[in-house]
Every structure is written in structure tokens, then in C-alpha cells.
Protein backbone atom coordinates (compact mmCIF):
# COMPACT_ATOMS: atom_id res chain seq x y z
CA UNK A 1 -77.68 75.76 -41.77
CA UNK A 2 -80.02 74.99 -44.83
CA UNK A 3 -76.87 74.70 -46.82
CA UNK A 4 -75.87 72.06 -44.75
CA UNK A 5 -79.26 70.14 -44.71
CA UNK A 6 -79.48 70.16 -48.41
CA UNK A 7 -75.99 68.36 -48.53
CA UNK A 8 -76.92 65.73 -45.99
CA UNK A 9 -79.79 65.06 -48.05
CA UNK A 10 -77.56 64.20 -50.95
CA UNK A 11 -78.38 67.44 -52.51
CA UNK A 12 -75.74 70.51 -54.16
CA UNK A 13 -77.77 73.36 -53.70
CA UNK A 14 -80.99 74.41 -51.49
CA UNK A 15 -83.72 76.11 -53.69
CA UNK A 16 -85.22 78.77 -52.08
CA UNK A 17 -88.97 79.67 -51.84
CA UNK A 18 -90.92 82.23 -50.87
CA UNK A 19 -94.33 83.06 -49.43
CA UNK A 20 -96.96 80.35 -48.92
CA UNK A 21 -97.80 79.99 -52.59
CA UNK A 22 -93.88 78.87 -52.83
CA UNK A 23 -92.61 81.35 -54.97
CA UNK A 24 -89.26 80.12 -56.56
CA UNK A 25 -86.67 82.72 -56.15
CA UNK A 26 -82.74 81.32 -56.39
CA UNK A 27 -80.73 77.98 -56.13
CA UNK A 28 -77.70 78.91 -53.32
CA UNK A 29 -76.81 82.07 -54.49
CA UNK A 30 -77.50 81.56 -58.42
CA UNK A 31 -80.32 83.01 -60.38
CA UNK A 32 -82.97 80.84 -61.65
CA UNK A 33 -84.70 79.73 -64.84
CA UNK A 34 -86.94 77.52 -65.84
CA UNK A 35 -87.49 76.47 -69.23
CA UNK A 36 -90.85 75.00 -70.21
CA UNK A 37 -93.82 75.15 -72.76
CA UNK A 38 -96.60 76.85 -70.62
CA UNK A 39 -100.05 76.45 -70.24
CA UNK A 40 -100.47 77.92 -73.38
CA UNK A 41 -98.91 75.35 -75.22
CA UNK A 42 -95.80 78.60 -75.84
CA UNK A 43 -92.23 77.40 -75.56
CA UNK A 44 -90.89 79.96 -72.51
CA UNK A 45 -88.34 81.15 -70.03
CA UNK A 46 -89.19 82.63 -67.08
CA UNK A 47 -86.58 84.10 -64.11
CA UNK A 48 -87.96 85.25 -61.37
CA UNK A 49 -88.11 89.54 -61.15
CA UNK A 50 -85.79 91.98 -59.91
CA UNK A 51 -88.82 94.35 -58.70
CA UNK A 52 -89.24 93.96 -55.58
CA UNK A 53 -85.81 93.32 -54.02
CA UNK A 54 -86.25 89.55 -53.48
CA UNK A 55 -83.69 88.69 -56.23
CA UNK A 56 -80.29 89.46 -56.39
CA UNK A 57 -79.14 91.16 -60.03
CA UNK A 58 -76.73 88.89 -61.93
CA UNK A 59 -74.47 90.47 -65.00
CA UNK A 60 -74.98 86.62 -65.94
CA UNK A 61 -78.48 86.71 -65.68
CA UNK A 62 -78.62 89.73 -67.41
CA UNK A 63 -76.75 88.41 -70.46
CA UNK A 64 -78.88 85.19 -70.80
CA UNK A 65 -82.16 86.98 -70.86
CA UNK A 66 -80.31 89.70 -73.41
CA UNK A 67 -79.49 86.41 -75.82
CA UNK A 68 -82.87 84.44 -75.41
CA UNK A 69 -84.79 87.97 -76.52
CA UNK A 70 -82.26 88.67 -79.39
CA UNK A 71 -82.87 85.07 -80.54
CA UNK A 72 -86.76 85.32 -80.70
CA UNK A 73 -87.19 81.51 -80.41
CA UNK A 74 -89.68 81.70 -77.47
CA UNK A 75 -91.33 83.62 -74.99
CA UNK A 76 -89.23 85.20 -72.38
CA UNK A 77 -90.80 86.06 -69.12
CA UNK A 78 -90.01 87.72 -65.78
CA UNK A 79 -91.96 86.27 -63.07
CA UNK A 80 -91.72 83.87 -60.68
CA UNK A 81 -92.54 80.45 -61.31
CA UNK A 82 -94.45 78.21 -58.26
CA UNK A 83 -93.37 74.99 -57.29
CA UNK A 84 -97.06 74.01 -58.26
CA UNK A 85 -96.05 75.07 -61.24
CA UNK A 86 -92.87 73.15 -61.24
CA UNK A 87 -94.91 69.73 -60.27
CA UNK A 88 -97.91 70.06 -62.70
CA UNK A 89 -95.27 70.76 -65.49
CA UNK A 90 -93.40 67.85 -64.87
CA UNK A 91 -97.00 65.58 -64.43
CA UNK A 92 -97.67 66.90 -68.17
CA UNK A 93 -94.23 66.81 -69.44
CA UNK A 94 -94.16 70.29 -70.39
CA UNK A 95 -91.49 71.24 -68.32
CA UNK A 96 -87.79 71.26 -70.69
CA UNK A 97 -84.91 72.46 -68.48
CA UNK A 98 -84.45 74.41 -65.25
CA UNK A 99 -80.88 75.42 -64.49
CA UNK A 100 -79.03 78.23 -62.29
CA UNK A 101 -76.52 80.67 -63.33
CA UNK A 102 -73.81 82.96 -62.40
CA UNK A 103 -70.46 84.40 -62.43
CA UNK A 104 -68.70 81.57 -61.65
CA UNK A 105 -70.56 78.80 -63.94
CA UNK A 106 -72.25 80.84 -66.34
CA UNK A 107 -75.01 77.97 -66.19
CA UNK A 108 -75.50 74.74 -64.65
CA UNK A 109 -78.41 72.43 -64.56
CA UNK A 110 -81.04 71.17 -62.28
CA UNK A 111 -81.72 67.36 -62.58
CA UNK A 112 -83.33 67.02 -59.59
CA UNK A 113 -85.18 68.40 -56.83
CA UNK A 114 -85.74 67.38 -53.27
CA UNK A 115 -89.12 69.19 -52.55
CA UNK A 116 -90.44 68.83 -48.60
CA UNK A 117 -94.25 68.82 -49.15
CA UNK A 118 -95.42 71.63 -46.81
CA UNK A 119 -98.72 69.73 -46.90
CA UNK A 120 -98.01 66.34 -46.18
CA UNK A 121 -94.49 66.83 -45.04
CA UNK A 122 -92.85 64.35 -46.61
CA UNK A 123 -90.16 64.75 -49.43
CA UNK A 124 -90.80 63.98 -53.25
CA UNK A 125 -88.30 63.33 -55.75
CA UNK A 126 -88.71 65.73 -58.98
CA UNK A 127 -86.45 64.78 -61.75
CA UNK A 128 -85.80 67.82 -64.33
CA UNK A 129 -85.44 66.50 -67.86
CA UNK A 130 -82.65 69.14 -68.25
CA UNK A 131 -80.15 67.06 -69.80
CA UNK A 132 -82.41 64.83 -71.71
CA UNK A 133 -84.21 67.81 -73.82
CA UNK A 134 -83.57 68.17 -77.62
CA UNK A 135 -82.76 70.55 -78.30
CA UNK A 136 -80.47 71.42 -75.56
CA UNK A 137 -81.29 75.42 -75.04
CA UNK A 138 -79.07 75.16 -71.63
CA UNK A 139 -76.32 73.61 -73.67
CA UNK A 140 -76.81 75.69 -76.66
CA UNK A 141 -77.20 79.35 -74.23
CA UNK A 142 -73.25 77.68 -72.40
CA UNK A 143 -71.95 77.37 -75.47
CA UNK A 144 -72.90 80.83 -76.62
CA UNK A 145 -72.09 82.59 -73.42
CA UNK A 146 -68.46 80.71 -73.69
CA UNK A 147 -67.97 81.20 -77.38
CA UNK A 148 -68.49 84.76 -76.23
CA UNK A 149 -66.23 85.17 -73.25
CA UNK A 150 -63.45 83.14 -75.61
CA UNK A 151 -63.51 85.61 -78.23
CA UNK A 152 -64.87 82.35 -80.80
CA UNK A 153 -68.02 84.26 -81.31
CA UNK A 154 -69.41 88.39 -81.68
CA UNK A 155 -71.91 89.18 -79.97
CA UNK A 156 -72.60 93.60 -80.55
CA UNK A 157 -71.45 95.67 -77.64
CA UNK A 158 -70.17 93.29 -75.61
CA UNK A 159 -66.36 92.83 -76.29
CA UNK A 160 -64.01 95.95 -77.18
CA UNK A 161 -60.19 95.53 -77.68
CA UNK A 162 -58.41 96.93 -75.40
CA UNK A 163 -54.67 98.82 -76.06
């Protein structure tokens, strides 16, 4: 049923929140991350937590977070991230890229969000900068997950040959 709102309202995917403070767990069925510089001026990712059941364990999750802390470029964070959060980062252009991945499209981005303002209860557009940020991590994390699965690129105990 929410699947099928979301696509009536023009949209691919329904993001789903949780609790009153509108926790931001998964897009459809894909992990989530959102890529920002936080309110300590830090260039981060944060994915929501696997601790308390909520969030369903991803091998592709697993292997993006496994990158992002082997490249030591930013902070990388396990929590979950508000839609607050979401709409004051985008008011102070702090937030870079959100995207979703998986299995089946390793990752994919979020341009935009259709958010129904519990408060007022009307809908607001959010447009994610995710394509528009230089440098491209979502881009550059494909590319490397890719270049990986393609053999194009080591990456230590991940690929064995097989006889």
C-alpha cells in the first residue's frame, strides 16, 4: 500500500521513518546513507544501526562502510539520521549526497524527497544535491564497488580464484 502511494505521487521509493522524532531507517527495502558535513563542520557518513533490529543487514552495506573506513577521508558513523536533520542540512547546504544501496544496485541516489509534514500536513519538496556534489563520493564508492565485483580492481580478502 505505501509502495503504491509513493508511485502515485511521482515517487520510486517510500522512505521509511520511525518514531515521532522521524528516525530515518531504509528507502523500499535498501539501506540508507546520508552523506553530509555535520554540525561540526566534519565531512561524514552516517547509516542508520543494526542494534536494535530495526534495520535489515546488507552484505552491500557492509562493504560500503568497510571502504569509506579503509579510505579515512571522513567520519563514518552509525546512527540514524532525523528528517530534521535532513531539512536543516539542506537549509545550510551542508548536506552532499544521500543514496540507497543493495544487492541488486550496489548504490543509487536520492535526488529528491517527498516529505508529508506531520505538523502541518502538507508535502515539501527536498531536493538532494546528490548528483551535483564534487566530488562525487556516491559515484566514486559505484565505481569502486564495480571495479571490484569486475575483477578491474583488488580490494584484500575479498576476491579468491576459484579452481
Amino acid at each position: 500500500m505505501v509502495g503504491k502511494l509513493a508511485k502515485d505521487m511521482g515517487c520510486q521509493q517510500a522512505l521509511w521513518l520511525y518514531d515521532s522524532d522521524e528516525k530515518i531507517t531504509e528507502a523500499g527495502t535498501m539501506n540508507i546513507f546520508v552523506y553530509w558535513i555535520n554540525e561540526q563542520g566534519e565531512e561524514e557518513l552516517v547509516t542508520p544501526p543494526l542494534t536494535d533490529g530495526l534495520i535489515l543487514p546488507g552484505i552491500t552495506r557492509d562493504s560500503i562502510l568497510e571502504i569509506a573506513n579503509e579510505w579515512k577521508k571522513f567520519k563514518v558513523t552509525e546512527r540514524y539520521p532525523t528528517m530534521a536533520e535532513i531539512k536543516r542540512s539542506l537549509k545550510e547546504k551542508r548536506l552532499l549526497q544521500m543514496f540507497g544501496s543493495g544487492t541488486a544496485c550496489a548504490v543509487v541516489p536520492v535526488n529528491r524527497i517527498l516529505y508529508k509534514n506531520i505538523e502541518t500536513n502538507e508535502y515539501e519538496n527536498l531536493q538532494i544535491p546528490t548528483m551535483e556534489a564534487r566530488p562525487n563520493f556516491m559515484l566514486h564508492l559505484y565505481n569502486t564497488i564495480t571495479d571490484i565485483q569486475y575483477a578491474r580492481q583488488e580490494w584484500p580478502g575479498w576476491m579468491r580464484d576459484v579452481i
